[in-house]
Protein backbone atom coordinates (compact mmCIF):
# COMPACT_ATOMS: atom_id res chain seq x y z
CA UNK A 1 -110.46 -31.88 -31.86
CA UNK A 2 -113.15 -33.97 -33.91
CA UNK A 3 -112.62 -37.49 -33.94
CA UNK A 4 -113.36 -37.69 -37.41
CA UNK A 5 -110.34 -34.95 -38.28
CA UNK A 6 -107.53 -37.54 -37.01
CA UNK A 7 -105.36 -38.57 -39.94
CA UNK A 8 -106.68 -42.08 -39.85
CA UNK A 9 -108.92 -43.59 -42.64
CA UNK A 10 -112.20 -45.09 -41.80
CA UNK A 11 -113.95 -46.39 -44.95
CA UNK A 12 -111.98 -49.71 -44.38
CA UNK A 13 -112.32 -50.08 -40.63
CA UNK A 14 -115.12 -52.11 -39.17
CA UNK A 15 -117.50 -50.44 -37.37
CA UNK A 16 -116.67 -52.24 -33.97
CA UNK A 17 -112.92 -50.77 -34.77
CA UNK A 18 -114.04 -47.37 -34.70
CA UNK A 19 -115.56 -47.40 -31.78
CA UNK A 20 -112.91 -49.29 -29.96
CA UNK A 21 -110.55 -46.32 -31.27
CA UNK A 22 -113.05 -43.93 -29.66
CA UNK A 23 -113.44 -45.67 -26.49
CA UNK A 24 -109.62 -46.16 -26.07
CA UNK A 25 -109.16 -42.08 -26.99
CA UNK A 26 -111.79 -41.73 -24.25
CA UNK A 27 -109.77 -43.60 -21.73
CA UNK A 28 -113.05 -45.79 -21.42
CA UNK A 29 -112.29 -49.28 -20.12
CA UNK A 30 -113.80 -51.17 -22.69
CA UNK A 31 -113.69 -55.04 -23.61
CA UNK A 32 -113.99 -56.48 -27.36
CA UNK A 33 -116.27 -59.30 -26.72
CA UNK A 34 -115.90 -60.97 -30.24
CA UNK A 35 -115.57 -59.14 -33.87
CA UNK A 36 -118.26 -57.67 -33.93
CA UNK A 37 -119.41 -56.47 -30.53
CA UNK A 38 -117.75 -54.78 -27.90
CA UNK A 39 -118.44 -53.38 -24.14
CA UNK A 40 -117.06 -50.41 -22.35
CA UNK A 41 -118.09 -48.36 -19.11
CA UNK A 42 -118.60 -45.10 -19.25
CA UNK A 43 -118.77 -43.09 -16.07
CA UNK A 44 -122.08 -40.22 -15.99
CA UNK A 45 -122.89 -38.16 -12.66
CA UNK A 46 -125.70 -40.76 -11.67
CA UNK A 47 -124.37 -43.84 -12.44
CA UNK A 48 -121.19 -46.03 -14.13
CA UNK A 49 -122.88 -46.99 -17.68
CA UNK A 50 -122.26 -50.34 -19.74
CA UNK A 51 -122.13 -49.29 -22.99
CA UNK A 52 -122.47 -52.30 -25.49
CA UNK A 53 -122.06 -51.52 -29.48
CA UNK A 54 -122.87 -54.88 -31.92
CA UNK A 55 -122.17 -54.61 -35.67
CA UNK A 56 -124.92 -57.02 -38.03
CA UNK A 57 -123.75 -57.43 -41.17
CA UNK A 58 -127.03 -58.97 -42.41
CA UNK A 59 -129.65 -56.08 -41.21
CA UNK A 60 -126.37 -53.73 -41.99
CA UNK A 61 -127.05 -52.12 -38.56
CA UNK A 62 -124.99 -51.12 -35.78
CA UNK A 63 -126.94 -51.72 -32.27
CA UNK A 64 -126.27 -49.81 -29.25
CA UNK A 65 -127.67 -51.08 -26.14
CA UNK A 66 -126.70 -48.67 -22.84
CA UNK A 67 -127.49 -50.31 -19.07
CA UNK A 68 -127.51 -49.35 -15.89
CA UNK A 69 -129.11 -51.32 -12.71
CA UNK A 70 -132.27 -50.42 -11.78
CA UNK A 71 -134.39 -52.58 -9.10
CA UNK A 72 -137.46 -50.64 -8.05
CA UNK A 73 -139.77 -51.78 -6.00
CA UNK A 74 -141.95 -54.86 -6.87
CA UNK A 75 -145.03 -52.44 -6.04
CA UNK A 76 -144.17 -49.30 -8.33
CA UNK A 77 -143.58 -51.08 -11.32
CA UNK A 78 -146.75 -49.89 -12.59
CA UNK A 79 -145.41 -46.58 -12.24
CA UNK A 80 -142.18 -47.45 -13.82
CA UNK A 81 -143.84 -48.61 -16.98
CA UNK A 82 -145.96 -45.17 -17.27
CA UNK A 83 -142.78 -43.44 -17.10
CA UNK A 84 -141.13 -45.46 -19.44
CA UNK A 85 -143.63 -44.38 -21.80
CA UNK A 86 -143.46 -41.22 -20.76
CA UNK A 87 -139.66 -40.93 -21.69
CA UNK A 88 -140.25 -42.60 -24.72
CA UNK A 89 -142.23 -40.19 -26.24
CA UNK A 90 -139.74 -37.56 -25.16
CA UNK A 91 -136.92 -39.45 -27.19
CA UNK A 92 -135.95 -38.72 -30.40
CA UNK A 93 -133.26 -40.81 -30.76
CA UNK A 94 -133.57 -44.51 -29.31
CA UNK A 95 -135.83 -45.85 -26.30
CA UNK A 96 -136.02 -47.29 -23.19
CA UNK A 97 -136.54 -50.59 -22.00
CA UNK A 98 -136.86 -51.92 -18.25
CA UNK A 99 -135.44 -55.58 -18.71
CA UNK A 100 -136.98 -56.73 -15.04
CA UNK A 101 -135.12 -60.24 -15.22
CA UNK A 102 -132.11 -59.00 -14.81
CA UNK A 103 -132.90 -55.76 -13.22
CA UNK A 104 -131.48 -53.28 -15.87
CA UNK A 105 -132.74 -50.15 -17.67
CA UNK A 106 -131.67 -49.89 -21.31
CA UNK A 107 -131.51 -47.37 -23.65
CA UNK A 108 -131.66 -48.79 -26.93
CA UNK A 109 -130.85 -47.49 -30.60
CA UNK A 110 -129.54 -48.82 -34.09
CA UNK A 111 -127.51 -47.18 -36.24
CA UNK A 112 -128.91 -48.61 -40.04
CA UNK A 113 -125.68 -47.94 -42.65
CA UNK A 114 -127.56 -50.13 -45.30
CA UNK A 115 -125.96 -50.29 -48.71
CA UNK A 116 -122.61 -50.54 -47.11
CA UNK A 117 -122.41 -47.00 -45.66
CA UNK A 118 -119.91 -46.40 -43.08
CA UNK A 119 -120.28 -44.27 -39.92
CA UNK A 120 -118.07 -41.94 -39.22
CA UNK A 121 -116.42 -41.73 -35.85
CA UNK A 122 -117.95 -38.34 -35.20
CA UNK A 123 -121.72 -40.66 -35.51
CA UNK A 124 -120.88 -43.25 -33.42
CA UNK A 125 -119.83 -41.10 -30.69
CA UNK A 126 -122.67 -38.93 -30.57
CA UNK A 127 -124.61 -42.06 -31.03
CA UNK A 128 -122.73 -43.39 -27.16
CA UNK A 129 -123.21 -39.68 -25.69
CA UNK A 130 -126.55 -39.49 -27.24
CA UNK A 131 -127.50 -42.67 -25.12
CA UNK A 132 -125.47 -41.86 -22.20
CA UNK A 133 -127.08 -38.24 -21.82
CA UNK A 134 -130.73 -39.93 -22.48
CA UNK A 135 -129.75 -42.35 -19.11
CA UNK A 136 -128.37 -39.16 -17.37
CA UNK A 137 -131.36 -37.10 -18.17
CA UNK A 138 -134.08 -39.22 -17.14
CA UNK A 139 -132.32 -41.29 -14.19
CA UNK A 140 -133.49 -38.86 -11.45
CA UNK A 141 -137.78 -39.08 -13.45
CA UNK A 142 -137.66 -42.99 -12.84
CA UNK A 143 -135.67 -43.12 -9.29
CA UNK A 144 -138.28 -40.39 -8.31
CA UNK A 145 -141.52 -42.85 -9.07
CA UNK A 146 -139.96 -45.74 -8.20
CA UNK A 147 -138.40 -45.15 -4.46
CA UNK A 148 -139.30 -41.64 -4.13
CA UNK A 149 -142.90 -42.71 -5.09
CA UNK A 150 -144.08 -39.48 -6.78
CA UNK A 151 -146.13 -38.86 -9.11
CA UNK A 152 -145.00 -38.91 -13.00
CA UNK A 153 -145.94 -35.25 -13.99
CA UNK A 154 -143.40 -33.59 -11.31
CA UNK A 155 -140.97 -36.61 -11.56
CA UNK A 156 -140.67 -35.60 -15.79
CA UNK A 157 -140.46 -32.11 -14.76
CA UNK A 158 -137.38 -32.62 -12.87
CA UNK A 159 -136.40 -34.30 -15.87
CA UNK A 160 -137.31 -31.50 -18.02
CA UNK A 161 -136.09 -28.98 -15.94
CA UNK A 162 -132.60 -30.50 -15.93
CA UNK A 163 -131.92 -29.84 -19.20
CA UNK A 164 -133.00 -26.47 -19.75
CA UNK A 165 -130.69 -25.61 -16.38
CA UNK A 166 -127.70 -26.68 -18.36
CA UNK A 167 -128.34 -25.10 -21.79
């Protein structure tokens, strides 16, 4: 069933509420950091995801930032930054970052709902599996030039390739 179908009424919710409602129907383990933000793992075949959701009123944007650890090494980090663009031109929704200080790949992506829109719940969760499927798809592409040291072309096929196994 839809999430949006549930006999619950969303205009009035914030947008941090819904998605606390989605990751508790989810059976996520989440944490409400403050108001407006809140943090939640979400479990893919490569990796455990941190899922982090913030809610601006000023820009009227809802910011979705999705983690996972990545520490290649110090001498493919050329490589990693090639792929990174690589993916990134592959993405239609959101992009990648590699955030070397504290050793984390992010997917990135905002949600605008300016003159007070609200997003349904059906939005914001294929907003989190939109992200979480990006980080699934292209895991294997950057683990592949980074400590499998191949080159990009094959590593984005596998990436590729992935996808059009499972359609």
């Amino acid at each position: 069933m839809a999430l949006s179908s549930q006999a619950v009424e969303y205009d009035d919710l914030h947008p941090i509420d819904i998605v606390e409602d989605i990751a508790a129907n989810q059976d996520w383990e989440f944490e409400r950091i403050a108001d407006d933000q809140i943090s939640m793992s979400v479990e893919g075949q490569w990796r455990t995801y941190t899922v982090t959701l913030s809610w601006s009123d000023m820009d009227e944007m809802l910011r979705l930032i999705c983690t996972f650890d990545m520490e290649p090494p110090e001498h493919r980090l050329g490589h990693l930054y090639a792929a990174l663009n690589a993916v990134n031109e592959e993405c239609w929704a959101g992009a990648f970052t590699y955030r070397g200080d504290k050793r984390l790949m992010a997917v990135q992506y905002g949600l605008t709902l300016a003159g007070r829109q609200v997003a349904s719940p059906d939005q914001i969760d294929t907003m989190i599996s939109a992200a979480v499927l990006s980080a699934e798809r292209y895991y294997p592409a950057f683990q592949l030039v980074t400590w499998g040291e191949r080159d990009l072309e094959p590593a984005m096929q596998v990436a590729i390739a992935e996808v059009h196994g499972h359609a």
